[in-house]
C-alpha atoms as a PDB file:
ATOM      1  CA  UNK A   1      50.075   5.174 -45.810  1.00  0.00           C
ATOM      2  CA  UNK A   2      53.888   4.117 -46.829  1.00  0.00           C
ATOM      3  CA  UNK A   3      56.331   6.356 -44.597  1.00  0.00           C
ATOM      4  CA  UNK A   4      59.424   6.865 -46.667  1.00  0.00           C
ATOM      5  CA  UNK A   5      63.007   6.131 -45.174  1.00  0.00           C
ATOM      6  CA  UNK A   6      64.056   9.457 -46.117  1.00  0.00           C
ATOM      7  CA  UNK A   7      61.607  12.242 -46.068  1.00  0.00           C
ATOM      8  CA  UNK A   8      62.095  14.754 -49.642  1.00  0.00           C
ATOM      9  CA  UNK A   9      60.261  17.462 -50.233  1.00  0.00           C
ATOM     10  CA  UNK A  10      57.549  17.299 -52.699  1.00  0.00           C
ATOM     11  CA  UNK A  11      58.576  20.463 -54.012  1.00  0.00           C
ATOM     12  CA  UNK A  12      61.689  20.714 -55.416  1.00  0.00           C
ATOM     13  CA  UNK A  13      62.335  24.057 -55.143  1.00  0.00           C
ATOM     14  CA  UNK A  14      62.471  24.799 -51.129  1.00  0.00           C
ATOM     15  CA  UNK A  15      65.562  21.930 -51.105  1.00  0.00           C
ATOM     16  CA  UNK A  16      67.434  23.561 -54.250  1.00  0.00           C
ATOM     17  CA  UNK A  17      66.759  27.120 -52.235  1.00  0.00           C
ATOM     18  CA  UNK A  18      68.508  25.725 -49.043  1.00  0.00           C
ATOM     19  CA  UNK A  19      71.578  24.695 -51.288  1.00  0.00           C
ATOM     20  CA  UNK A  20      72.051  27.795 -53.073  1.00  0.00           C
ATOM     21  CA  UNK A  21      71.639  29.131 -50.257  1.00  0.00           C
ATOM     22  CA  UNK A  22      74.805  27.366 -48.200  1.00  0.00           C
ATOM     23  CA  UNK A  23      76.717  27.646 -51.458  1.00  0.00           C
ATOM     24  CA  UNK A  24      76.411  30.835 -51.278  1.00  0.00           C
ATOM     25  CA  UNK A  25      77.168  31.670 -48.112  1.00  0.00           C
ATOM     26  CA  UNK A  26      80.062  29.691 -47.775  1.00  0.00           C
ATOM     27  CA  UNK A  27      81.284  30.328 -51.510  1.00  0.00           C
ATOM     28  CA  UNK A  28      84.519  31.963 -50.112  1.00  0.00           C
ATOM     29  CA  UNK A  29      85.782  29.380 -48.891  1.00  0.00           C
ATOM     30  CA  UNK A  30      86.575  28.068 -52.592  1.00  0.00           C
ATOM     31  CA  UNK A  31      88.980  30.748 -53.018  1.00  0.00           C
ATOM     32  CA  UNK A  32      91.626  31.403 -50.099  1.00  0.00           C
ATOM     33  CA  UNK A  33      94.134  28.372 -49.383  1.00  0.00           C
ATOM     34  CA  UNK A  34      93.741  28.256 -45.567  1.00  0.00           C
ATOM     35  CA  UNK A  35      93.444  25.348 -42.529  1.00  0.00           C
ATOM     36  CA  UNK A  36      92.589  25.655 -39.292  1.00  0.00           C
ATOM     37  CA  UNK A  37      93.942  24.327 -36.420  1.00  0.00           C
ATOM     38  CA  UNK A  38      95.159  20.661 -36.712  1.00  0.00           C
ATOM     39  CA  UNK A  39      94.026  20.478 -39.972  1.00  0.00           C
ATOM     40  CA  UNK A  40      97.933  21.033 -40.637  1.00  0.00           C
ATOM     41  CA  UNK A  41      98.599  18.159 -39.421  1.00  0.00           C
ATOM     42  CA  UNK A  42      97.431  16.342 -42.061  1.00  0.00           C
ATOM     43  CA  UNK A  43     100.776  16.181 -43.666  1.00  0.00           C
ATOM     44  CA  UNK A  44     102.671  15.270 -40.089  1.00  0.00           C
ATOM     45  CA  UNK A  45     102.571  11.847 -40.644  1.00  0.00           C
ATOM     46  CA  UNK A  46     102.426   9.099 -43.844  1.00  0.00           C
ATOM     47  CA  UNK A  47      98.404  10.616 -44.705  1.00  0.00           C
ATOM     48  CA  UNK A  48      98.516   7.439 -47.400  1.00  0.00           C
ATOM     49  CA  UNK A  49      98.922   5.077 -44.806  1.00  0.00           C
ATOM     50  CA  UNK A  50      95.797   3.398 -43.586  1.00  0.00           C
ATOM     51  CA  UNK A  51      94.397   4.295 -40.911  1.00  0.00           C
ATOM     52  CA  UNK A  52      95.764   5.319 -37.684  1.00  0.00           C
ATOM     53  CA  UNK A  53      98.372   7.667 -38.313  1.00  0.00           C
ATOM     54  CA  UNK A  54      97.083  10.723 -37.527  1.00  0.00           C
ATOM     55  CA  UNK A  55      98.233  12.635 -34.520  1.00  0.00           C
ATOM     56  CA  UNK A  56      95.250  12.642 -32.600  1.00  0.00           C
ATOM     57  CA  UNK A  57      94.447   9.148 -32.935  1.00  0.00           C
ATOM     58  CA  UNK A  58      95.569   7.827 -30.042  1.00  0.00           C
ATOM     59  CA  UNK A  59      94.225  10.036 -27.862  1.00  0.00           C
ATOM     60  CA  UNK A  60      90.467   9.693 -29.630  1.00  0.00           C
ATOM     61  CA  UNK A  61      90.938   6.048 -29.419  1.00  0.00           C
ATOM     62  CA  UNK A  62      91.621   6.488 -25.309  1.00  0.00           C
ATOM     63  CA  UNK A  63      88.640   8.196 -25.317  1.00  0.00           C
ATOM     64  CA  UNK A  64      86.087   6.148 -26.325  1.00  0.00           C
ATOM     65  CA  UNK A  65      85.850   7.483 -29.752  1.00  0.00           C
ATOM     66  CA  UNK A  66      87.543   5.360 -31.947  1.00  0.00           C
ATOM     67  CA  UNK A  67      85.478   4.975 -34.501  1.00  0.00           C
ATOM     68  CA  UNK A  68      85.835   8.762 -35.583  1.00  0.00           C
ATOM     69  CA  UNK A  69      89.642   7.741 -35.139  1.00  0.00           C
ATOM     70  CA  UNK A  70      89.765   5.415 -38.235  1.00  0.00           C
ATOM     71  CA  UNK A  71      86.800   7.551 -40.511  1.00  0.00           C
ATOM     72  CA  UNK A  72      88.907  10.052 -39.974  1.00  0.00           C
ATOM     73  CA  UNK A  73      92.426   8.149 -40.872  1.00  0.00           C
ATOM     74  CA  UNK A  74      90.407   6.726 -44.014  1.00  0.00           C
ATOM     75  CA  UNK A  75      89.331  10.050 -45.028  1.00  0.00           C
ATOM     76  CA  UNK A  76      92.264  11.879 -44.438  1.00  0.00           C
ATOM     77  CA  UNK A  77      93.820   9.863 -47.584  1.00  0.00           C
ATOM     78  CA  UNK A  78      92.920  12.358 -50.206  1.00  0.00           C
ATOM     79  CA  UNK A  79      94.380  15.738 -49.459  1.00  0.00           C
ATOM     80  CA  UNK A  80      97.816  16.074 -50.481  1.00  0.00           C
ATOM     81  CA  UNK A  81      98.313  20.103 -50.286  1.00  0.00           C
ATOM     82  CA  UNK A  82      96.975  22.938 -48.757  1.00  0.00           C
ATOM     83  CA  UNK A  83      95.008  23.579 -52.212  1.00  0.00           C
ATOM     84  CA  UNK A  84      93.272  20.453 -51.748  1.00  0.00           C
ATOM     85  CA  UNK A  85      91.180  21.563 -48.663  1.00  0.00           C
ATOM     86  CA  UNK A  86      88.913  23.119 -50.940  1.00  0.00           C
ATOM     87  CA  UNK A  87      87.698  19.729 -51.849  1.00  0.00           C
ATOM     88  CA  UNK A  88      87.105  19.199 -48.374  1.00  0.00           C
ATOM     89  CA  UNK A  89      85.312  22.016 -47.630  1.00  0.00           C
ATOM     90  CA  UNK A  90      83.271  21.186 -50.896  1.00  0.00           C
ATOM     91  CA  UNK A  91      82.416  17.910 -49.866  1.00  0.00           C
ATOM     92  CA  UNK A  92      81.154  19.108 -46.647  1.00  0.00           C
ATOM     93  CA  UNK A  93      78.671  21.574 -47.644  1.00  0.00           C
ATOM     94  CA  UNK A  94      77.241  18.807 -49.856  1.00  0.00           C
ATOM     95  CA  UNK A  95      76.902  17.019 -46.593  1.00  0.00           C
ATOM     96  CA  UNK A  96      75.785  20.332 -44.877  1.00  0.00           C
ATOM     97  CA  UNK A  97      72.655  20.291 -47.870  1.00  0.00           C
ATOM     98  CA  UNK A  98      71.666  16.638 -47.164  1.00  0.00           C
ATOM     99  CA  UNK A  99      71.715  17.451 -43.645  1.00  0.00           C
ATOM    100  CA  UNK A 100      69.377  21.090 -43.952  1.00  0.00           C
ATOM    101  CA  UNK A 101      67.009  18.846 -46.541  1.00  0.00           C
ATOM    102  CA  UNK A 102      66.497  16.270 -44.184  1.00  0.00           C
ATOM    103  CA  UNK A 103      65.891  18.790 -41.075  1.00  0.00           C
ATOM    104  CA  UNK A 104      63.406  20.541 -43.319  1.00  0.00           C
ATOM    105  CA  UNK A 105      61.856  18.131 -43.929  1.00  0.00           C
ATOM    106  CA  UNK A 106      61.185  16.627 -40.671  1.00  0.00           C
ATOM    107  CA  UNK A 107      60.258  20.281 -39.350  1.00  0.00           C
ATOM    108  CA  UNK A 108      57.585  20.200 -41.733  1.00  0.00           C
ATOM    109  CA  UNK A 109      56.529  16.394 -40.800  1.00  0.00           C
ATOM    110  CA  UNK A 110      56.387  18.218 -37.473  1.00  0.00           C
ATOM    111  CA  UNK A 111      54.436  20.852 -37.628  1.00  0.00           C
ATOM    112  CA  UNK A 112      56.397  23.536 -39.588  1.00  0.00           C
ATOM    113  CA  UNK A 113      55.069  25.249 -43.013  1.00  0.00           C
ATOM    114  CA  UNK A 114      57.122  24.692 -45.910  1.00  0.00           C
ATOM    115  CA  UNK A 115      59.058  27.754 -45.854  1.00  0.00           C
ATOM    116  CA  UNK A 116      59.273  28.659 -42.601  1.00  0.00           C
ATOM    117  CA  UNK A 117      60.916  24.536 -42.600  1.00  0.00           C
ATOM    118  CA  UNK A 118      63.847  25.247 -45.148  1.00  0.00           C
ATOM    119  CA  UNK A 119      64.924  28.616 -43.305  1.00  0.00           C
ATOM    120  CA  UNK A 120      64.986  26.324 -40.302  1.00  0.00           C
ATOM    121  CA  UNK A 121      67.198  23.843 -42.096  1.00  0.00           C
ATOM    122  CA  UNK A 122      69.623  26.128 -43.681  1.00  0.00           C
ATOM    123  CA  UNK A 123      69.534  28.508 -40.297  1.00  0.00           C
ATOM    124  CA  UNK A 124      70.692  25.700 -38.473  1.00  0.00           C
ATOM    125  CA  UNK A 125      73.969  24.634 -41.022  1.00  0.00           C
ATOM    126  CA  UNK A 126      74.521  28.272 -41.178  1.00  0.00           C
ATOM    127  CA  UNK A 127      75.536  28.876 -37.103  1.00  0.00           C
ATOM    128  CA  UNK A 128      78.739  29.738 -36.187  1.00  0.00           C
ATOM    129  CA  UNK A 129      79.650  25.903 -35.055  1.00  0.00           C
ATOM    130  CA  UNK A 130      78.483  24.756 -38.452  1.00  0.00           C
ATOM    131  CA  UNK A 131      80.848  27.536 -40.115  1.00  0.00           C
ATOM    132  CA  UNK A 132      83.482  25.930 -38.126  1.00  0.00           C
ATOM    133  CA  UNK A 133      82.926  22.883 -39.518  1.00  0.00           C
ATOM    134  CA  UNK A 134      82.474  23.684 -42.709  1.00  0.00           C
ATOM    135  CA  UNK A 135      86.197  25.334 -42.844  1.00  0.00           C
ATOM    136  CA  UNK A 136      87.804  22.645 -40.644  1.00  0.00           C
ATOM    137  CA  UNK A 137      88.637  19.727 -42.635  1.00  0.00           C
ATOM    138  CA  UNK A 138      89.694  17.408 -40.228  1.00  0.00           C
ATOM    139  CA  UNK A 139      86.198  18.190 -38.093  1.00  0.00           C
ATOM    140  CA  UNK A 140      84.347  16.588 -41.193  1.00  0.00           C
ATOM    141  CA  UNK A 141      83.881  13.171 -39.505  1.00  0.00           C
ATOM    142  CA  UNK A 142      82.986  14.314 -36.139  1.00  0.00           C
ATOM    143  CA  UNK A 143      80.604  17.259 -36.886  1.00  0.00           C
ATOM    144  CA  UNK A 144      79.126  17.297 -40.260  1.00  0.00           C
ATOM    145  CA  UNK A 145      78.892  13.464 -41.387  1.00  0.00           C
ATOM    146  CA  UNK A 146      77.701  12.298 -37.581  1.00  0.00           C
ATOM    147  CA  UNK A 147      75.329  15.478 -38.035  1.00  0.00           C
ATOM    148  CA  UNK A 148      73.797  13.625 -40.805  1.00  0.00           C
ATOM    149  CA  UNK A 149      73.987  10.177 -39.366  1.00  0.00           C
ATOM    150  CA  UNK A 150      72.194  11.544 -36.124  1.00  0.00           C
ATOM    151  CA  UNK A 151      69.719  13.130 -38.902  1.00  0.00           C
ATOM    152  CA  UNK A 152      69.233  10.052 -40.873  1.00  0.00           C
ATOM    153  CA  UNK A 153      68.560   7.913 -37.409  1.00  0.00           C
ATOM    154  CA  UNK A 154      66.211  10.407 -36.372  1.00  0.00           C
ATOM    155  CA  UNK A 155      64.208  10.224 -40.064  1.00  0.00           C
ATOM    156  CA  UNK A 156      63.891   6.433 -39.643  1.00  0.00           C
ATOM    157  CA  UNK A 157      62.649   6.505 -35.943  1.00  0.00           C
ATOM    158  CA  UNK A 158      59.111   4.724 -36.576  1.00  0.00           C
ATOM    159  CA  UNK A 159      55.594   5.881 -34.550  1.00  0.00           C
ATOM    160  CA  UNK A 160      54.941   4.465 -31.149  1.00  0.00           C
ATOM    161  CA  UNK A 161      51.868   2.573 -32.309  1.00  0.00           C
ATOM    162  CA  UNK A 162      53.737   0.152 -35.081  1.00  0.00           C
ATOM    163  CA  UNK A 163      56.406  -0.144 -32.235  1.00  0.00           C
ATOM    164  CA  UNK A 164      53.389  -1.222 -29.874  1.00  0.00           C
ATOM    165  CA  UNK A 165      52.212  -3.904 -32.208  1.00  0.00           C
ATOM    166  CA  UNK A 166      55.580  -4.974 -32.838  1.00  0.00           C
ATOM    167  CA  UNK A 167      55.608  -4.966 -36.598  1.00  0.00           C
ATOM    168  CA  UNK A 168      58.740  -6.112 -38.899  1.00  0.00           C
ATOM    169  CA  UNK A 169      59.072  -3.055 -40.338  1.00  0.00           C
ATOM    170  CA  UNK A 170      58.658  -1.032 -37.411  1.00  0.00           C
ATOM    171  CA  UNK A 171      61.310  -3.095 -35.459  1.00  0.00           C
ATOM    172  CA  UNK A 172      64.105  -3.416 -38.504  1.00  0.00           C
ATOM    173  CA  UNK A 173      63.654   0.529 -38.444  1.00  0.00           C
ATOM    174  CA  UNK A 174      64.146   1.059 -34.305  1.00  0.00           C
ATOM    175  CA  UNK A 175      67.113  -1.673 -34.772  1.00  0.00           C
ATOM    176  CA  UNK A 176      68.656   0.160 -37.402  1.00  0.00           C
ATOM    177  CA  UNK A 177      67.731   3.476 -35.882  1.00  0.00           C
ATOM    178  CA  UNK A 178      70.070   2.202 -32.946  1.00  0.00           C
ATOM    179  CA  UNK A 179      72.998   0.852 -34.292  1.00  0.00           C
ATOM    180  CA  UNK A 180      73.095   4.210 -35.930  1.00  0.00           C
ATOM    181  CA  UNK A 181      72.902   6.369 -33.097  1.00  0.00           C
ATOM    182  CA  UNK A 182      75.132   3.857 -31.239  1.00  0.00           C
ATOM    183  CA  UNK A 183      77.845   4.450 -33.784  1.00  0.00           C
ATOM    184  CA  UNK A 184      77.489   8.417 -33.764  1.00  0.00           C
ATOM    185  CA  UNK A 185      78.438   7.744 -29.664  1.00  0.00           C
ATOM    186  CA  UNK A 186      81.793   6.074 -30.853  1.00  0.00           C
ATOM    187  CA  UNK A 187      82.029   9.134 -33.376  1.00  0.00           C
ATOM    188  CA  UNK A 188      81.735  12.111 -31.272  1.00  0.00           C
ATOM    189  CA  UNK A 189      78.504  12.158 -28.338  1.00  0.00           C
ATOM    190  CA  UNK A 190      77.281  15.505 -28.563  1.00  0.00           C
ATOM    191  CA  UNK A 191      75.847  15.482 -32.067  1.00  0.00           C
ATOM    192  CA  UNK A 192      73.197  12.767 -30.560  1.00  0.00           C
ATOM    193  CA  UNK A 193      71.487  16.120 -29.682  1.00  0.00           C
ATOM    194  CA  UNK A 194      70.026  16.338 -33.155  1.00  0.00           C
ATOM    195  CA  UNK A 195      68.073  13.265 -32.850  1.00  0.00           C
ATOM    196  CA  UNK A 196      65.702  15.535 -30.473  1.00  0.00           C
ATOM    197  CA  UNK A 197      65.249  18.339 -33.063  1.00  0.00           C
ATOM    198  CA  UNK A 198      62.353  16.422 -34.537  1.00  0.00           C
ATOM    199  CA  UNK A 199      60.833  16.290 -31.025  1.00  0.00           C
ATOM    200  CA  UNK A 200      61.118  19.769 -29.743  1.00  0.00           C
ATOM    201  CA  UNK A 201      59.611  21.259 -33.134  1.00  0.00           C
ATOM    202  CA  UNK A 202      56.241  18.772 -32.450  1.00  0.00           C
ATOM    203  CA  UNK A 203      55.878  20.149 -28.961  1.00  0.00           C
ATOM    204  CA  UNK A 204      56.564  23.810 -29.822  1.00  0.00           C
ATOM    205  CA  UNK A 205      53.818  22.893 -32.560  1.00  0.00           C
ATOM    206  CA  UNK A 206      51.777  20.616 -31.646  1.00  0.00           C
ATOM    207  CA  UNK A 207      52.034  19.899 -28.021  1.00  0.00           C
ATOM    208  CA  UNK A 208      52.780  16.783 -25.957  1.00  0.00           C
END
């Protein structure tokens, strides 16, 4: 049976339920200018200047984390006001969707019924951390897109057996399933954690 790289629901309508869902919850933050923390300091330095003029740069770069240090210079190019942070938040919760889709869906692949799989999805982008996130532009990069990354590594993870027998496919998808998680290290380590979500739903399901 053909696995597909990324797992979508074969109905529709559980994956357009988790996004209006997160639209809707976080639907007020479309309508108040506000920033949190350093997300001020946006406009502390030349923001149109590629790519390592932000504040914090240099220390995330001493730190082992460099690569969030230019994703986050690049993407720090398009907000020019305080208004503009809505975008921000905007594009986030899109990422916030993909994210809940693709954790639904590997619930389910793991033992979880369908609905019981999207409230699991959009539970989980609907924590207080995630809320965070979602509101704090400049934590984009670290939290929310290496949420996803972590996410997409983890959908792409082939079985043991194919692994065992060493087939192409098997071994382009652990490669790329590295490199992936590799980079979320240089992003920001913690969100690695999500790559065992699959895992800990197929014990509390399934077993060992």
């Amino acid at each position: 049976m053909r696995t597909k790289i990324i797992g979508i629901p074969n109905d529709w309508r559980y994956g357009a339920m988790i996004v209006a869902l997160l639209y809707a919850s976080f639907s007020p933050y479309f309508f108040f200018d506000f920033a949190f923390h350093n997300d001020f300091e946006i406009w502390a330095y030349a923001n149109k200047v590629c790519c390592s003029g932000f504040p914090e740069t240099p220390h995330l770069i001493n730190i082992g984390r460099f690569l969030q240090a230019y994703l986050q210079g690049m993407y720090l190019w398009f907000f020019t006001d305080l208004g503009s942070l809505a975008f921000g938040r905007a594009f986030g919760i899109a990422f916030a969707c993909v994210g809940a889709i693709m954790l639904s869906c590997a619930a389910r692949k793991n033992g979880m019924d369908k609905l019981s799989s999207a409230a699991f999805g959009a539970a989980v982008f609907l924590l207080p951390p995630a809320q965070v996130n979602l509101g704090w532009v400049t934590n984009f990069v670290p939290g929310l897109l290496n949420a996803v990354l972590v996410l997409y590594a983890a959908s792409i993870f082939p079985d043991l057996q194919p692994i065992l027998r060493k087939e192409q496919s098997a071994q382009i998808r652990l490669g790329g399933c590295a490199i992936l998680l590799l980079a979320t290290l240089f992003i920001y380590p913690p969100t690695i954690g999500f790559f065992l979500l699959p895992l800990m739903i197929r014990i509390l399901y399934s077993g060992f």
